[in-house]
PDB file of N, CA and C in Angstrom:
ATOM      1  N   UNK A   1     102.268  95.470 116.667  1.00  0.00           N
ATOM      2  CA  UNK A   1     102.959  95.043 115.465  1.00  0.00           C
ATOM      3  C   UNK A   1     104.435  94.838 115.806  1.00  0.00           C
ATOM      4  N   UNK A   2     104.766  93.742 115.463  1.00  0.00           N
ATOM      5  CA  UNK A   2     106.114  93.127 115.841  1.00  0.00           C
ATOM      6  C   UNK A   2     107.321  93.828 114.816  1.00  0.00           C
ATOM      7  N   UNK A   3     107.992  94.707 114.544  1.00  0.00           N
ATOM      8  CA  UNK A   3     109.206  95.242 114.387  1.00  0.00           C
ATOM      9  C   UNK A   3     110.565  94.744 114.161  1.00  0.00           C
ATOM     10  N   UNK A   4     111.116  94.279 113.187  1.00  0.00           N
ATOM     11  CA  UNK A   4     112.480  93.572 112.962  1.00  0.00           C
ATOM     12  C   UNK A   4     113.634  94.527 112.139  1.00  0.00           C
ATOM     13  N   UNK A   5     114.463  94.386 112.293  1.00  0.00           N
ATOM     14  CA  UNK A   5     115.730  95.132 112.167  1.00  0.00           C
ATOM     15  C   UNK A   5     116.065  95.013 110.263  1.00  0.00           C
ATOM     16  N   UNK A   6     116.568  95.576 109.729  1.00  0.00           N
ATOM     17  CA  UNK A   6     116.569  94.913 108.538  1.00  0.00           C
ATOM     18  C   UNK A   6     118.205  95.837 107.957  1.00  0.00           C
ATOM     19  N   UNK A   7     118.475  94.518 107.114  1.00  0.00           N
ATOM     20  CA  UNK A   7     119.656  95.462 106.263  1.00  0.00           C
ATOM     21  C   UNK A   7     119.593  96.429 105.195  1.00  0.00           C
ATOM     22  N   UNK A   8     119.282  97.463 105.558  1.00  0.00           N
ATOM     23  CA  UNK A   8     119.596  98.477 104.387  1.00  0.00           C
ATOM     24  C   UNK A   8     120.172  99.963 104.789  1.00  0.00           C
ATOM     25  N   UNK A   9     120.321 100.308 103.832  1.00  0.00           N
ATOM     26  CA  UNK A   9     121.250 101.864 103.937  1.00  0.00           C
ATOM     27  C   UNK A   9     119.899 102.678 104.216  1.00  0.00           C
ATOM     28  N   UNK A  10     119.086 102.837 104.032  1.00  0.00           N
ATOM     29  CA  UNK A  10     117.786 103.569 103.887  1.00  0.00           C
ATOM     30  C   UNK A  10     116.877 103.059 104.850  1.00  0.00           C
ATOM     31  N   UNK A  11     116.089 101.746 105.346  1.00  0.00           N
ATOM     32  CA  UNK A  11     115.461 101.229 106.282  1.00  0.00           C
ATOM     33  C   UNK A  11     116.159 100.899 107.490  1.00  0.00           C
ATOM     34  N   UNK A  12     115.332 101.314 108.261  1.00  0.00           N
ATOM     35  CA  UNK A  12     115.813 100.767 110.005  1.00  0.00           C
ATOM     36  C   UNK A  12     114.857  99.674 109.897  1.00  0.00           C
ATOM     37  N   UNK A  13     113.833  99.599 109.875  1.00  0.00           N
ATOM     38  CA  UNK A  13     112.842  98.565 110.440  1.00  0.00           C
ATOM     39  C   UNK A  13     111.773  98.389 109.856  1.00  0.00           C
ATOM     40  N   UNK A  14     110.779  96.759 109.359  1.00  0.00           N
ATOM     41  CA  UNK A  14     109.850  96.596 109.092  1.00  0.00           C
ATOM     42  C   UNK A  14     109.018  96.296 109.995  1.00  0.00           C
ATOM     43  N   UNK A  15     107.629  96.446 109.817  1.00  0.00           N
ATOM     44  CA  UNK A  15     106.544  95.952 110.811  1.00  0.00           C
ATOM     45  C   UNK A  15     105.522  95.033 109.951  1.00  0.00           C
ATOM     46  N   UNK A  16     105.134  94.609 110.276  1.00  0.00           N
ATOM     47  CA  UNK A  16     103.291  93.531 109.350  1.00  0.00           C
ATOM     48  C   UNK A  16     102.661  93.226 109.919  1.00  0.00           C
ATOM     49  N   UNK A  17     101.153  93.411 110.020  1.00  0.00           N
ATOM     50  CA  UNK A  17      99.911  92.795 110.620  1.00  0.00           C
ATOM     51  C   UNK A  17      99.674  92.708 109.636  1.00  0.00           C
ATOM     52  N   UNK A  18      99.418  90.938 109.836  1.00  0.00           N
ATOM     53  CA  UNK A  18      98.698  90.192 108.095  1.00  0.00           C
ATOM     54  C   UNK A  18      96.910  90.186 108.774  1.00  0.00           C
ATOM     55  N   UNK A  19      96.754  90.515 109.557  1.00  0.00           N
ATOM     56  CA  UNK A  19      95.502  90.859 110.165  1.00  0.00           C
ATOM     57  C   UNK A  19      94.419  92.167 109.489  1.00  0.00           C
ATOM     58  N   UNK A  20      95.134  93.231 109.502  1.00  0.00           N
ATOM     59  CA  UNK A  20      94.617  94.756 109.091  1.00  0.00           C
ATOM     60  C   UNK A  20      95.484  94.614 107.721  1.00  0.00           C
ATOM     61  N   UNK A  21      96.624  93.622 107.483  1.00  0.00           N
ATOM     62  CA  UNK A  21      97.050  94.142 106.129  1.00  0.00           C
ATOM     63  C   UNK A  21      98.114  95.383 105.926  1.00  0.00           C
ATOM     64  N   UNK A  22      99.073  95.997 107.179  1.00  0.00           N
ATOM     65  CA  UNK A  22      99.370  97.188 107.190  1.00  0.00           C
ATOM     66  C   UNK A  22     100.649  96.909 107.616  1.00  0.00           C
ATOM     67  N   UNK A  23     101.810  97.033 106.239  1.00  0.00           N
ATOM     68  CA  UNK A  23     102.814  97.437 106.508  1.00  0.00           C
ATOM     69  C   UNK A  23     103.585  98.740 107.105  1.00  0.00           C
ATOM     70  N   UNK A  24     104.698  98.697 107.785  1.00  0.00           N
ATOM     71  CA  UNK A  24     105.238  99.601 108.473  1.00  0.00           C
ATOM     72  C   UNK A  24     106.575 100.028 108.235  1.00  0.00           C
ATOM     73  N   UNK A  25     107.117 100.901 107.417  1.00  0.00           N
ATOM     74  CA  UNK A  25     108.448 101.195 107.202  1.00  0.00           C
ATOM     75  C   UNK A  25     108.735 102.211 108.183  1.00  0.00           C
ATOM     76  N   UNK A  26     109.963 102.186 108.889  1.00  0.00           N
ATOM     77  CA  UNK A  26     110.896 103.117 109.601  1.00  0.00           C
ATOM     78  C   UNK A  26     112.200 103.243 109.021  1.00  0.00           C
ATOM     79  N   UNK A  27     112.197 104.549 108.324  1.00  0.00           N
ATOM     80  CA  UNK A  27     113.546 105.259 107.278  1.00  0.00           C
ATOM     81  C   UNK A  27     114.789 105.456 108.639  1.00  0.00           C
ATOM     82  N   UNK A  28     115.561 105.646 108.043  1.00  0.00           N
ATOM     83  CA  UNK A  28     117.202 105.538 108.908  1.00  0.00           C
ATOM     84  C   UNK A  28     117.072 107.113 109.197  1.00  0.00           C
ATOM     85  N   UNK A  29     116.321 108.196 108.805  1.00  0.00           N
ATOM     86  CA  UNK A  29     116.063 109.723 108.645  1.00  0.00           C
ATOM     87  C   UNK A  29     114.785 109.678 109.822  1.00  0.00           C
ATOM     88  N   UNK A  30     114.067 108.398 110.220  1.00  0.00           N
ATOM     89  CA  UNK A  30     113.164 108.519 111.317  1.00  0.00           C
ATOM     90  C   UNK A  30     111.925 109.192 110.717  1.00  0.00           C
ATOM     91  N   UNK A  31     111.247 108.838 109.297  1.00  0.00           N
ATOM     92  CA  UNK A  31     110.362 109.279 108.872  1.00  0.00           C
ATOM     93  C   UNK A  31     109.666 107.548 109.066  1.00  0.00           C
ATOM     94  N   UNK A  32     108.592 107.401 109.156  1.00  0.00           N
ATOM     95  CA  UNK A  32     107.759 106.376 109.628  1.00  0.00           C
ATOM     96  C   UNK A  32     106.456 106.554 108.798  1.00  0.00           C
ATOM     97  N   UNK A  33     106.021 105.038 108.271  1.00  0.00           N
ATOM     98  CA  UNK A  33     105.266 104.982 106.892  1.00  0.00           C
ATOM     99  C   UNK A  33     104.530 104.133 106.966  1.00  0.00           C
ATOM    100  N   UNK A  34     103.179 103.975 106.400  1.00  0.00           N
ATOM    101  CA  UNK A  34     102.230 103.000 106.941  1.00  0.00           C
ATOM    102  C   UNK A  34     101.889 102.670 105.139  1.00  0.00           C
ATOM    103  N   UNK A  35     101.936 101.263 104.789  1.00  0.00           N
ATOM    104  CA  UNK A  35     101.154 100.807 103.519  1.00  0.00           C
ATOM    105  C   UNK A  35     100.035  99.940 103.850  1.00  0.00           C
ATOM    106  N   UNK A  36      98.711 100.135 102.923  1.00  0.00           N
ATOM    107  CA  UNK A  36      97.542  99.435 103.523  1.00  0.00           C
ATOM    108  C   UNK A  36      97.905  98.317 101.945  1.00  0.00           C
ATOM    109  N   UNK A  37      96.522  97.104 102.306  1.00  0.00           N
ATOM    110  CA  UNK A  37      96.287  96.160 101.563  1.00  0.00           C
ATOM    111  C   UNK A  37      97.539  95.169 101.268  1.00  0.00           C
ATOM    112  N   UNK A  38      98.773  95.449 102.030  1.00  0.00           N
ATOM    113  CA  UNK A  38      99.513  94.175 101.836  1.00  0.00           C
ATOM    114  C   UNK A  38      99.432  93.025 102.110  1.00  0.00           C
ATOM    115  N   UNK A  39      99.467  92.397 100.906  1.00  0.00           N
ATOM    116  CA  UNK A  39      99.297  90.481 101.316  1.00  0.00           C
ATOM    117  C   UNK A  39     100.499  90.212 101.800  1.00  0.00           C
ATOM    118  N   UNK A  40     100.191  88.997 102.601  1.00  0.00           N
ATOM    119  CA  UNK A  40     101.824  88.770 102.867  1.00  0.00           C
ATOM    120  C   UNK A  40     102.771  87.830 101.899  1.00  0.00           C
ATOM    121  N   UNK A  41     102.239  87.593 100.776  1.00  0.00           N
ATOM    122  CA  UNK A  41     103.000  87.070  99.950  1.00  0.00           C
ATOM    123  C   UNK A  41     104.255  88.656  99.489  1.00  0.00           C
ATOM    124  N   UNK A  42     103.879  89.647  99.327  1.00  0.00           N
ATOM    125  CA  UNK A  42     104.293  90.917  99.482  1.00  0.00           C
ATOM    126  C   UNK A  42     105.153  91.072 100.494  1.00  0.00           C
ATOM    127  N   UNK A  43     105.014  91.028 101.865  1.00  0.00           N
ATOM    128  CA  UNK A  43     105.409  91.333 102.811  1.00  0.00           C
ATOM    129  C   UNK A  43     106.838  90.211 103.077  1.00  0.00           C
ATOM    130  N   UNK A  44     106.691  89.096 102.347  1.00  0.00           N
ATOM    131  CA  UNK A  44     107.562  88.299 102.612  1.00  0.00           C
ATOM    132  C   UNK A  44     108.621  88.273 101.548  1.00  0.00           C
ATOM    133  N   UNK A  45     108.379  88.928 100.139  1.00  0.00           N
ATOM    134  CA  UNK A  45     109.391  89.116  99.381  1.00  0.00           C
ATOM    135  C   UNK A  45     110.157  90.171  99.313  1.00  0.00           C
ATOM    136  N   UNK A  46     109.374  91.370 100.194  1.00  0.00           N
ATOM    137  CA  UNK A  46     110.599  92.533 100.776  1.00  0.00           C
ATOM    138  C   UNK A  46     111.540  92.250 101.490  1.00  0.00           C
ATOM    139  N   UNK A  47     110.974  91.814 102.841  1.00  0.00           N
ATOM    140  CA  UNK A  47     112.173  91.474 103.507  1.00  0.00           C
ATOM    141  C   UNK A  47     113.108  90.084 103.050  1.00  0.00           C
ATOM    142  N   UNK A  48     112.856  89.582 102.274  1.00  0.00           N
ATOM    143  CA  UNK A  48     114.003  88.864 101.322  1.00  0.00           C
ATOM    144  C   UNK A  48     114.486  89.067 100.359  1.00  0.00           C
ATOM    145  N   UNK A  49     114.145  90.189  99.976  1.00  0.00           N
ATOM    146  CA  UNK A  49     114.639  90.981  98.355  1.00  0.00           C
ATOM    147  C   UNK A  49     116.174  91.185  98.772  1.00  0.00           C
ATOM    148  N   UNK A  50     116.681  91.400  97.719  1.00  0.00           N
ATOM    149  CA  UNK A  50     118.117  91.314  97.885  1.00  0.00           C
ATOM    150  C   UNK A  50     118.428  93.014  97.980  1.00  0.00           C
ATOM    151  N   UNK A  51     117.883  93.871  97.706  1.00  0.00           N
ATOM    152  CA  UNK A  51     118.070  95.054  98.000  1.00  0.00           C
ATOM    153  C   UNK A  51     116.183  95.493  98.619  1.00  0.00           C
ATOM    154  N   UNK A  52     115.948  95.660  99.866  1.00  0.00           N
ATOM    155  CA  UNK A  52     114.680  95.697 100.443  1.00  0.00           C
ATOM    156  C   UNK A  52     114.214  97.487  99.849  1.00  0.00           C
ATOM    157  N   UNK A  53     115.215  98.437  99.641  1.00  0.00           N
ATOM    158  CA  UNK A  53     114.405  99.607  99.258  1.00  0.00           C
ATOM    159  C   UNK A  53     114.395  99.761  98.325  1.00  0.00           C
ATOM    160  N   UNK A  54     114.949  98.771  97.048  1.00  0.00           N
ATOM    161  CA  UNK A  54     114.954  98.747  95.589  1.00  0.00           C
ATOM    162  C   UNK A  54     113.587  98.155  95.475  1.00  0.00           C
ATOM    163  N   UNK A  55     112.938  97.350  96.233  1.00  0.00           N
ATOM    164  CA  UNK A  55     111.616  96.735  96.110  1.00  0.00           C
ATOM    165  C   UNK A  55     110.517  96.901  96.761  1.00  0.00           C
ATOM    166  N   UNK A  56     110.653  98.233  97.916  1.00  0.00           N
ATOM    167  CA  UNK A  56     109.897  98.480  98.291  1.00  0.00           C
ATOM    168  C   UNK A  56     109.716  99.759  97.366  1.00  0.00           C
ATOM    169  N   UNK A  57     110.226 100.342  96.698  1.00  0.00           N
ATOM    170  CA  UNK A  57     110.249 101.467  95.205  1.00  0.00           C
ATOM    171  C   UNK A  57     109.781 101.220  94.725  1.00  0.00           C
ATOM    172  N   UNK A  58     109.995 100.191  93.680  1.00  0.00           N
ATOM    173  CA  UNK A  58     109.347  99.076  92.736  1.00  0.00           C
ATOM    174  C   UNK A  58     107.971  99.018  92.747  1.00  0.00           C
ATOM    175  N   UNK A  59     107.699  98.277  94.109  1.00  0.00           N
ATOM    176  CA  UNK A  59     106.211  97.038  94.367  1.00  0.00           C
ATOM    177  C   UNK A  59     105.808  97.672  95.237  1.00  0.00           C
ATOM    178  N   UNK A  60     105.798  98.489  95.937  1.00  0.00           N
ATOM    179  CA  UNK A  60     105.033  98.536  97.393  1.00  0.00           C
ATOM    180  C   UNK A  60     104.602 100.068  96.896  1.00  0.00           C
ATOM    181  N   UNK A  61     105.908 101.157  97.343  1.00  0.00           N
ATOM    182  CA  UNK A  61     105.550 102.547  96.869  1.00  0.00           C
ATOM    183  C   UNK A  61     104.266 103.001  95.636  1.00  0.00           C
ATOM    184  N   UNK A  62     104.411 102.633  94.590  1.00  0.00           N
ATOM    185  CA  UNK A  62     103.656 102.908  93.544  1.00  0.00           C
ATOM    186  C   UNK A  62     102.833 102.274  92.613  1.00  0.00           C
ATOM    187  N   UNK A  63     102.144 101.393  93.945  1.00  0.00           N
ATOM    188  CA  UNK A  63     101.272 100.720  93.783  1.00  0.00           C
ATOM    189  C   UNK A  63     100.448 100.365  94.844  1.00  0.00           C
ATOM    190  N   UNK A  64     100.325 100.898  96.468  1.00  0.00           N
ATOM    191  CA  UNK A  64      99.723 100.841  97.433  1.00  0.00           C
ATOM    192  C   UNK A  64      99.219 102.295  97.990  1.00  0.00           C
ATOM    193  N   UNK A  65      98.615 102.073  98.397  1.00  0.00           N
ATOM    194  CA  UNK A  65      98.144 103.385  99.234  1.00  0.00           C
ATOM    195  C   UNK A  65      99.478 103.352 100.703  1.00  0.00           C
ATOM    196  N   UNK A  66      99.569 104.532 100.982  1.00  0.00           N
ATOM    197  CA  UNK A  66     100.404 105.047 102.341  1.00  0.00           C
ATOM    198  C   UNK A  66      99.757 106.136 102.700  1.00  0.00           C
ATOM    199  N   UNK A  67     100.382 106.350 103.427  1.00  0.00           N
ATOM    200  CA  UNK A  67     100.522 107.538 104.919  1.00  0.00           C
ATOM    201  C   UNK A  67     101.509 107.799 105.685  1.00  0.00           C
ATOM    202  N   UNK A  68     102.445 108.683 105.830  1.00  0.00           N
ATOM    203  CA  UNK A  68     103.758 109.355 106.219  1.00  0.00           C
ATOM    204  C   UNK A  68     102.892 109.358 108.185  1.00  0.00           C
ATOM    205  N   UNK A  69     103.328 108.707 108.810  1.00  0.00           N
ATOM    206  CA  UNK A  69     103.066 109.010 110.300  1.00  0.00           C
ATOM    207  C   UNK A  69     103.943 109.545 110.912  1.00  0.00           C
ATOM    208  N   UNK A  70     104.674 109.598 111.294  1.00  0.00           N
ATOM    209  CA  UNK A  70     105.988 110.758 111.139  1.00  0.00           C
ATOM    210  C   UNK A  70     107.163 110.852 110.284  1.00  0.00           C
TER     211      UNK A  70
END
């Protein structure tokens, strides 16, 4: 899974396999997060949201399944 840098106070890095569907958050605290069933219509309006952890709160958090991997 390919890994890109992103601007926020809170995220270091996103990941996406539109394959398995499984987003990848890496927190700036180095806690690492897996969301299942993302479309990438999803995946493509985070990382263009104008604040990416205001919308990954929003839309992604409390409404997908996760898993804390470290």
């Amino acid at each position: 899974m390919d890994k890109q840098h992103v601007n926020s106070s809170n995220i270091e890095s996103i990941g996406y396999d539109a394959i398995s569907m499984i987003l990848e958050v890496k927190f700036v605290n180095g806690s690492l997060y897996q969301y299942f069933d993302i479309n990438e219509m999803t995946y493509l309006s985070l990382i263009n949201a104008s604040s990416i952890g205001s919308y990954l709160q929003r839309n992604i958090v409390k409404t997908y399944r996760y898993t804390k991997i470290q």
